[in-house]
Protein backbone atom coordinates (compact mmCIF):
# COMPACT_ATOMS: atom_id res chain seq x y z
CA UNK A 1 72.99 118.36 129.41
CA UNK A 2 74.44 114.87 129.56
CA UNK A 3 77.58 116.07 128.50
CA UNK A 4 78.45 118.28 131.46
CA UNK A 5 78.15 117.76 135.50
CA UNK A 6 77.49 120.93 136.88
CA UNK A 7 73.69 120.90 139.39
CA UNK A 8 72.52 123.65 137.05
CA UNK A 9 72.65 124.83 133.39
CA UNK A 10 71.84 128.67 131.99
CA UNK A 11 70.80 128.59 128.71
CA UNK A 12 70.33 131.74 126.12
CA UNK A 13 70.49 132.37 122.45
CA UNK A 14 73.22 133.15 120.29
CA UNK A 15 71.13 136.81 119.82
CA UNK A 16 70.74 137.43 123.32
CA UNK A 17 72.87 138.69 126.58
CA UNK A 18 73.14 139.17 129.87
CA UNK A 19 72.06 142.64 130.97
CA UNK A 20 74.10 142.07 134.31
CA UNK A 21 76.74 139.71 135.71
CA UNK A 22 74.75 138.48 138.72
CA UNK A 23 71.49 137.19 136.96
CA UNK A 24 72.34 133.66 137.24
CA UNK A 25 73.67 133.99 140.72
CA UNK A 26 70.36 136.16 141.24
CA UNK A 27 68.04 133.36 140.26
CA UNK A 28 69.75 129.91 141.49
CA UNK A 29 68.46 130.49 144.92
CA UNK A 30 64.89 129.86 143.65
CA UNK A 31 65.74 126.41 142.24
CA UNK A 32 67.80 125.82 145.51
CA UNK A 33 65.67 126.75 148.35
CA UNK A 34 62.21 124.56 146.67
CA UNK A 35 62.49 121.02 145.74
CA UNK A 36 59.98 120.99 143.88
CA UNK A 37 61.23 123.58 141.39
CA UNK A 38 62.89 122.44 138.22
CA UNK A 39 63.79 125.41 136.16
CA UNK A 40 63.51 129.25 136.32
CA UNK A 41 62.39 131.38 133.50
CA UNK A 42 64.22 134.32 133.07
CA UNK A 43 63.35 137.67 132.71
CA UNK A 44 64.10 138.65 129.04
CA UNK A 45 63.32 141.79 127.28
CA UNK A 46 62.07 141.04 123.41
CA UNK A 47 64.40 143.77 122.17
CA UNK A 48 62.29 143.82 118.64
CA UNK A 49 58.77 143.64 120.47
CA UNK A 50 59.34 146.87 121.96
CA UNK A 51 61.33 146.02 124.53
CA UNK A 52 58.68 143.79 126.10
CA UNK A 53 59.36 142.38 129.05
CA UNK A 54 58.64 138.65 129.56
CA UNK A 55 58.84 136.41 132.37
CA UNK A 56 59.53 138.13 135.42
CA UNK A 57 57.83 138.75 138.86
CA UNK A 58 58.78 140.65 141.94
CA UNK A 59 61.57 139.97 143.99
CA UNK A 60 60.92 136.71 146.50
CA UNK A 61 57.35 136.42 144.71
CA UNK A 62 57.25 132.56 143.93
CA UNK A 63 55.03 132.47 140.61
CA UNK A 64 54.73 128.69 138.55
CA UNK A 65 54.03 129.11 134.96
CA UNK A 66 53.63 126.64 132.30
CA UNK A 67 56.57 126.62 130.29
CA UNK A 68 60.00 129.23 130.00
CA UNK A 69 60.90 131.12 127.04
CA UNK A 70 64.05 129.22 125.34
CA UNK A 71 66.13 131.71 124.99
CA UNK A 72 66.56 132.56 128.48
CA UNK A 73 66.39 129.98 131.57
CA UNK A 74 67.92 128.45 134.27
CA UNK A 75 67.57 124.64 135.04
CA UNK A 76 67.83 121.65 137.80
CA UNK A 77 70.47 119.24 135.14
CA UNK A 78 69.49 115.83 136.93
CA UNK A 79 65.75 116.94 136.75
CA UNK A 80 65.97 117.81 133.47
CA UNK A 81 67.84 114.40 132.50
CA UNK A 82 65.17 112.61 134.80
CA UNK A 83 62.45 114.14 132.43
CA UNK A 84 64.22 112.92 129.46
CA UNK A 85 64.96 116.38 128.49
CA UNK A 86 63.51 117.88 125.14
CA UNK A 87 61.35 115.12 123.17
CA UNK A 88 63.59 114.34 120.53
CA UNK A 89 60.56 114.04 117.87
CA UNK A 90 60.23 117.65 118.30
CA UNK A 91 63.15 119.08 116.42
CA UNK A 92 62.62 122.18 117.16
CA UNK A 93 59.89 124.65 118.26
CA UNK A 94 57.89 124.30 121.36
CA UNK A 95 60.16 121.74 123.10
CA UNK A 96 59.41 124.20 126.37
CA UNK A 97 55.77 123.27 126.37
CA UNK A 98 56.09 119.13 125.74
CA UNK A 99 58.96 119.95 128.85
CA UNK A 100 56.86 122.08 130.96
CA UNK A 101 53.79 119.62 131.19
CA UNK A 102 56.10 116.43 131.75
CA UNK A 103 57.40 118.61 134.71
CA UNK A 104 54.00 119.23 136.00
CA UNK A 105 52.88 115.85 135.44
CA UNK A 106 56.24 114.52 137.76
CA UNK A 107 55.00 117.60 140.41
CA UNK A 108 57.56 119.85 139.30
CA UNK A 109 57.30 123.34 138.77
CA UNK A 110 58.74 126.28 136.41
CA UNK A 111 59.09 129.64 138.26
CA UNK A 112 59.59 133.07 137.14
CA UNK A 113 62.63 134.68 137.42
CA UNK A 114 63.23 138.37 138.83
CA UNK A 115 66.17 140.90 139.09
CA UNK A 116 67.96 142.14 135.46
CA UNK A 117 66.59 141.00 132.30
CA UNK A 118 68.50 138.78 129.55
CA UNK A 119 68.30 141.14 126.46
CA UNK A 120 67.00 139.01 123.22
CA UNK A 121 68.26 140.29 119.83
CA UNK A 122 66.03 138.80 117.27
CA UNK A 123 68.16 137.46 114.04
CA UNK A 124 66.56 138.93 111.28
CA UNK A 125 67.50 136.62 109.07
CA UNK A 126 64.77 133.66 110.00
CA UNK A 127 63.27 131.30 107.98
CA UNK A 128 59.62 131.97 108.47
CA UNK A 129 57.89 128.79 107.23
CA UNK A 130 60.66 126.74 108.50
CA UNK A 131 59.59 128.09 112.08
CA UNK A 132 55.58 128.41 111.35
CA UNK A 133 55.43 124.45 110.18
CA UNK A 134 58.04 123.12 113.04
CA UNK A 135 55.17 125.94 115.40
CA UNK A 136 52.49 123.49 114.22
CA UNK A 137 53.38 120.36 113.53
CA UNK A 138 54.41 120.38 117.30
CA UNK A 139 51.55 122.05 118.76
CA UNK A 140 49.33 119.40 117.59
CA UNK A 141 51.72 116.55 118.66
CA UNK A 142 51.10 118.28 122.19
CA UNK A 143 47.57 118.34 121.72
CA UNK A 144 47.59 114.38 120.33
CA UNK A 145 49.44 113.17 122.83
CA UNK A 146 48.12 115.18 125.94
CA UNK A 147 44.94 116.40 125.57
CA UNK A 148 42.05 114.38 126.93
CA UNK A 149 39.88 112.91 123.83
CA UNK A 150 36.71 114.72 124.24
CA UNK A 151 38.78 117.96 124.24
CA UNK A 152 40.96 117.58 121.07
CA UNK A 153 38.58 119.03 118.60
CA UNK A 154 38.05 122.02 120.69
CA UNK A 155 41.47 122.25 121.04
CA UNK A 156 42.59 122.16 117.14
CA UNK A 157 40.06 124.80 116.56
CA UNK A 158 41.59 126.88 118.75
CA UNK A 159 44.63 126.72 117.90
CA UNK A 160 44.70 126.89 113.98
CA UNK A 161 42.80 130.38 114.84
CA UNK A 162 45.59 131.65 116.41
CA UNK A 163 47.93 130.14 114.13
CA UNK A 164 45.71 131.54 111.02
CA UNK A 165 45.04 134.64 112.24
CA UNK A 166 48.70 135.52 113.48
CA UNK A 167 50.21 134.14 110.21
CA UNK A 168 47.38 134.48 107.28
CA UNK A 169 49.77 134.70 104.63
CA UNK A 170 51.23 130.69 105.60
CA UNK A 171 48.09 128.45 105.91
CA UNK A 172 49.65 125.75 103.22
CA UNK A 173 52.50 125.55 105.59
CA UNK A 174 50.28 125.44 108.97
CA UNK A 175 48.19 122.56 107.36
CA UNK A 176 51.48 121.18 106.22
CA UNK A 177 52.85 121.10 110.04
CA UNK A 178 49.32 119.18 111.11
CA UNK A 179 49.71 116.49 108.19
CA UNK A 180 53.28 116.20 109.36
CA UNK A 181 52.44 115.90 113.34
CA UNK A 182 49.66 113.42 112.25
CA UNK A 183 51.59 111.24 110.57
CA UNK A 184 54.58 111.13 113.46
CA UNK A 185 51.86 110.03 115.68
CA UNK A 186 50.06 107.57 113.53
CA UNK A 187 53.96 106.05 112.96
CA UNK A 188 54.35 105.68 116.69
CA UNK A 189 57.12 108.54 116.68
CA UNK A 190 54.83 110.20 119.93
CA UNK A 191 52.93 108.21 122.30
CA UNK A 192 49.48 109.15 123.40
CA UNK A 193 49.98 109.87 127.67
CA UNK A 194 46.66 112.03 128.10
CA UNK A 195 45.75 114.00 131.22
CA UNK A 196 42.68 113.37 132.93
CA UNK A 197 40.38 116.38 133.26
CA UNK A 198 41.14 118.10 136.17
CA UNK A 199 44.87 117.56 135.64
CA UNK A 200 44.63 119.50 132.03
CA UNK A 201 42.96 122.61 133.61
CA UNK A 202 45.33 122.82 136.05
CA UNK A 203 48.16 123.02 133.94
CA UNK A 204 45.96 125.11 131.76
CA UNK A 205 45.40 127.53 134.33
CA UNK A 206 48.80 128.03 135.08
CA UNK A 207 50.33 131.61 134.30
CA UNK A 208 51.48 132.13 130.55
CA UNK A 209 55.13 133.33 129.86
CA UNK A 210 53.84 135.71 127.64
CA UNK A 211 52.07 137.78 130.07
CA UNK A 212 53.57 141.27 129.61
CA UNK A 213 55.48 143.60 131.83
């Protein structure tokens, strides 16, 4: 992002296209018409899901969710640098969510996209428990360094259920990713910048990208 001056950058995967020529053009107006906006998830169709379609609404419907879907999106560059972009510490995996809640905590907002779909071609050749202990090693640096302290055990429950139960076969390397994001933190790597209570449900409440179409 630092390395280019155009107002807006598209990002998508190396596995994924555009389903149309005007989806960009399509989709800037959203970020241009509302100040507050700072990025706009676009709609992409999981090819290997079934086709499922993720992050879209109808056409002029203004929906904020909590975070876009890498692989497809469309965001403000000088809001983006402003944020700091991505949290280097991350690496990789769920850099959208650490974004998405440093967006809502500077009263910016993600929207959903509309029109044609970006079409996501899944590489098949993915390292699993490369992806699973980057999934939640970062999940719990989100949950050290945001969650409010009364909350946190509730939260790690929660989450190494869905973590267990989507990936039974990888617990050593979910447990792995939690020793890993504890350690970061204890090292200073993430600072602690909890929300207050109110603050957290609201961005809580806001709509998941991975409600289906």
């Amino acid at each position: 992002a630092s390395l280019v001056d155009t107002p807006y950058i598209c990002s998508i995967d190396d596995d994924a296209w555009f389903a149309a020529n005007d989806i960009v053009k399509t989709n800037l107006h959203r970020i241009q018409k509302n100040d507050k906006a700072i990025a706009v998830a676009l709609p992409v169709v999981q090819v290997h899901e079934g086709n499922l379609l993720l992050q879209w609404c109808e056409k002029n419907k203004e929906m904020e969710i909590r975070q876009f879907i890498g692989t497809a999106y469309l965001v403000d560059r000088n809001k983006f640098l402003e944020l700091g972009g991505f949290p280097s510490y991350l690496f990789r995996q769920e850099e959208e969510l650490h974004f998405g809640v440093e967006a809502f905590i500077k009263g910016y907002g993600i929207l959903k996209g509309w029109g044609d779909p970006i079409f996501h071609m899944e590489s098949s050749k993915r390292d699993e428990k490369r992806i699973r202990f980057y999934e939640a090693r970062n999940l719990m640096l989100f949950i050290l360094r945001y969650t409010p302290l009364p909350l946190i055990p509730v939260h790690v429950t929660g989450n190494f259920i869905n973590l267990s139960r989507t990936n039974p076969r990888l617990l050593s390397v979910i447990l792995n990713g939690y020793w890993n994001a504890i350690l970061t933190f204890t090292q200073g790597k993430c600072p602690r910048t909890p929300l207050g209570f109110t603050q957290y449900y609201r961005f809580r409440q806001l709509s998941d990208t991975l409600e289906k179409r």
